[in-house]
Protein backbone atom coordinates (compact mmCIF):
# COMPACT_ATOMS: atom_id res chain seq x y z
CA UNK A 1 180.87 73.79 221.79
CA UNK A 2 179.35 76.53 219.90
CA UNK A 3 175.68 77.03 219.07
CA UNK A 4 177.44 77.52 215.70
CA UNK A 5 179.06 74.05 215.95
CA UNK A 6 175.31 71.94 217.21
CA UNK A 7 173.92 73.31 214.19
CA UNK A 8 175.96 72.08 211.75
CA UNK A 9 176.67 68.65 213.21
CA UNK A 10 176.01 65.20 211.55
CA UNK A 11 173.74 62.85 212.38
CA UNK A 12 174.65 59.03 211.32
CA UNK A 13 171.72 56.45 210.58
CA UNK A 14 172.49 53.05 211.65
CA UNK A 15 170.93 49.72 211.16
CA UNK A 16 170.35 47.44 214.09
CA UNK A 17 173.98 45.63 214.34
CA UNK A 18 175.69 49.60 213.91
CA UNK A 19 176.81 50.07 210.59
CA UNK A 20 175.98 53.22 209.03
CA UNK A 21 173.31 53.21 206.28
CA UNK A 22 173.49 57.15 205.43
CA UNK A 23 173.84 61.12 207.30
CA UNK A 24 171.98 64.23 207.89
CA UNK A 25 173.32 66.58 209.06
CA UNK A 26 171.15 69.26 211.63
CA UNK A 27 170.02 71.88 208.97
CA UNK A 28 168.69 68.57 206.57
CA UNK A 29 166.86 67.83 209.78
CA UNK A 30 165.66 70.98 210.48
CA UNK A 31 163.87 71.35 207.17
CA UNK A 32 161.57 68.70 206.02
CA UNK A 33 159.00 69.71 204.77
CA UNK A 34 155.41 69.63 206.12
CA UNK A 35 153.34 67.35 203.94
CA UNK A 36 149.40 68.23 203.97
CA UNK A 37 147.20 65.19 202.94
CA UNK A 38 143.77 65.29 201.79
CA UNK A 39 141.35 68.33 201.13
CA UNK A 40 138.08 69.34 203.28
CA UNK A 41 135.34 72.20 202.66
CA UNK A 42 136.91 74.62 205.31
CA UNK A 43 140.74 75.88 205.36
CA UNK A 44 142.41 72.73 206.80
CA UNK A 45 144.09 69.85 206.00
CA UNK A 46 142.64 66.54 207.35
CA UNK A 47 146.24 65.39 207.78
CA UNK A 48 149.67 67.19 208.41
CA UNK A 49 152.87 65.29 208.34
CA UNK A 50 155.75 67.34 209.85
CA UNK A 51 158.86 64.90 210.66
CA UNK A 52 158.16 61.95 211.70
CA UNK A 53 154.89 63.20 213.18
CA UNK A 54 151.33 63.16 211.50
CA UNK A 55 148.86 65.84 213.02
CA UNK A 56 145.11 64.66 212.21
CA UNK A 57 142.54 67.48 212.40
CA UNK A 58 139.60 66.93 214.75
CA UNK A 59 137.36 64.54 213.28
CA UNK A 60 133.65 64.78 213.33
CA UNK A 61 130.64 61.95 212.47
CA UNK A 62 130.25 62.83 209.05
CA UNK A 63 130.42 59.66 207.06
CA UNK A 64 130.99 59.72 203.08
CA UNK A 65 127.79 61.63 202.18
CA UNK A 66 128.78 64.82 204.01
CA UNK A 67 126.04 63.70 206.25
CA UNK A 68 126.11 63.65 210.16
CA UNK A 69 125.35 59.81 210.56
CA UNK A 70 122.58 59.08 212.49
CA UNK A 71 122.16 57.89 216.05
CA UNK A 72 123.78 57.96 219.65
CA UNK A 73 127.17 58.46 221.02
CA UNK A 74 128.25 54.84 219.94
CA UNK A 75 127.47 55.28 216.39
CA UNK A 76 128.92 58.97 216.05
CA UNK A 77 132.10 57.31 218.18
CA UNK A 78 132.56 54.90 215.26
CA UNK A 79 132.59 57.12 212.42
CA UNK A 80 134.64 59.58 213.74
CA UNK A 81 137.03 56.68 214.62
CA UNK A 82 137.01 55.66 210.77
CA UNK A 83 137.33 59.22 209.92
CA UNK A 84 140.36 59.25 211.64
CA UNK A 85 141.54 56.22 210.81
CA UNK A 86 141.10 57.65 206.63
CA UNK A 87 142.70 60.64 207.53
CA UNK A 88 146.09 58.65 208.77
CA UNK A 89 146.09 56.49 205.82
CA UNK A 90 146.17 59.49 203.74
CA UNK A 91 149.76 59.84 204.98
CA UNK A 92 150.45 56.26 205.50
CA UNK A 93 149.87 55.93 208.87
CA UNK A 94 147.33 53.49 210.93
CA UNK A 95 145.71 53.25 214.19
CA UNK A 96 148.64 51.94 215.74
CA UNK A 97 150.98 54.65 215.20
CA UNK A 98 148.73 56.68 216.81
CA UNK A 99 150.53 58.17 220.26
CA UNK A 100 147.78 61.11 221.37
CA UNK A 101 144.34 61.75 221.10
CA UNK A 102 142.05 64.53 222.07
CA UNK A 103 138.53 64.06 222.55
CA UNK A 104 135.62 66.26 222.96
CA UNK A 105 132.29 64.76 224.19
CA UNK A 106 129.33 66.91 224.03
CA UNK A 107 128.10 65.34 226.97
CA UNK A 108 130.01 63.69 229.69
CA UNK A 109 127.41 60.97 230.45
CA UNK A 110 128.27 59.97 226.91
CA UNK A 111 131.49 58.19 228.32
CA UNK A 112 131.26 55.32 229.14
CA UNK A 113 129.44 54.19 226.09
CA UNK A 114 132.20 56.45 223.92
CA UNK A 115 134.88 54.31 225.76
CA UNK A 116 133.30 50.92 224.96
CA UNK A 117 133.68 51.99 220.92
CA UNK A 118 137.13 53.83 221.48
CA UNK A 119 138.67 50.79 223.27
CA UNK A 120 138.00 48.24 220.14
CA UNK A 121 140.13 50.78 218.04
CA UNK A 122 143.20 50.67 220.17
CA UNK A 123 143.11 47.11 221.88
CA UNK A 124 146.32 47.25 222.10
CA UNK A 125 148.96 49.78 223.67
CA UNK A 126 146.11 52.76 223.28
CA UNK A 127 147.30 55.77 222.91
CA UNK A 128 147.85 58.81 225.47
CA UNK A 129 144.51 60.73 225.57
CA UNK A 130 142.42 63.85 227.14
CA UNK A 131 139.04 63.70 227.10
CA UNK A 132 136.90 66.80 228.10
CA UNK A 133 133.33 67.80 228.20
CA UNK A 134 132.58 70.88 225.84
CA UNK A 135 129.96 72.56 223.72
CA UNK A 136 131.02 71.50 219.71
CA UNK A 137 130.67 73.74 216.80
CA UNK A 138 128.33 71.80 214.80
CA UNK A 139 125.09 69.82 216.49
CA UNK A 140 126.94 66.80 217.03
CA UNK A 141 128.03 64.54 219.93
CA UNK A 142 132.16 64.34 219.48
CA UNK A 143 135.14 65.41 218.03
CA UNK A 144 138.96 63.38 217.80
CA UNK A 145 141.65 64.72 216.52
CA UNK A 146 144.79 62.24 217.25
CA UNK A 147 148.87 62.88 216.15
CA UNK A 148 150.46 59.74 215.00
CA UNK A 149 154.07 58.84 214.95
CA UNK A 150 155.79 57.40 212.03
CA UNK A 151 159.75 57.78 210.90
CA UNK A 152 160.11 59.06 207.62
């Protein structure tokens, strides 16, 4: 088989008992277009859909006001967490579709307490997830950014 030949191949959706419910063939595949949701104050998009994939920009503890919220890891934890979870419903996506996250913790004795928040946002099948220590951009105590998956 040709490279030629992969590329223009068909794909054939079924439903669950095997009938066919429609095609696409590689090059329909290969160019979806990336969606970007929402709008922020510096050049990003809070959420990127691409495929079946949505990428969700790290998240910081700003609530509604623009506003770092105030208090400790646990609070900061939890409005990041609803930041993110805002950012996925932009492109119709929830918590549970989430299959990666990437945390940064401005302090690694913040842990623990972080974990206690993040756990109560996935209680169930959590997501895959690297946490690291690291000096943040802005004076604040973490940063998520998570990439959920959802079939168009």
């Amino acid at each position: 088989m040709l490279l030629s030949d992969i590329a223009s191949m068909r794909i054939v959706l079924t439903d669950v008992d095997g009938y066919a419910t429609g095609s696409l063939n590689r090059q329909e595949e290969a160019h979806l277009p990336k969606q970007c949701f929402g709008k922020s104050h510096v050049p990003l998009s809070p959420a990127v859909r691409a495929g079946d994939f949505v990428y969700v920009s790290g998240q910081v503890p700003v609530g509604s006001d623009g506003l770092v919220v105030k208090g400790g890891i646990a609070e900061q934890t939890e409005q990041v967490l609803q930041n993110v979870k805002a950012a996925l419903a932009l492109a119709g996506c929830g918590m549970d579709d989430v299959v990666k996250t990437t945390v940064w913790l401005e302090d690694a004795r913040d842990f623990g307490t972080f974990n206690t928040v993040y756990a109560k946002h996935f209680p169930n099948d959590p997501p895959a997830r690297t946490t690291v220590e690291s000096r943040l951009m802005i004076d604040i105590k973490i940063e998520v950014e998570a990439v959920a998956y959802r079939p168009v």
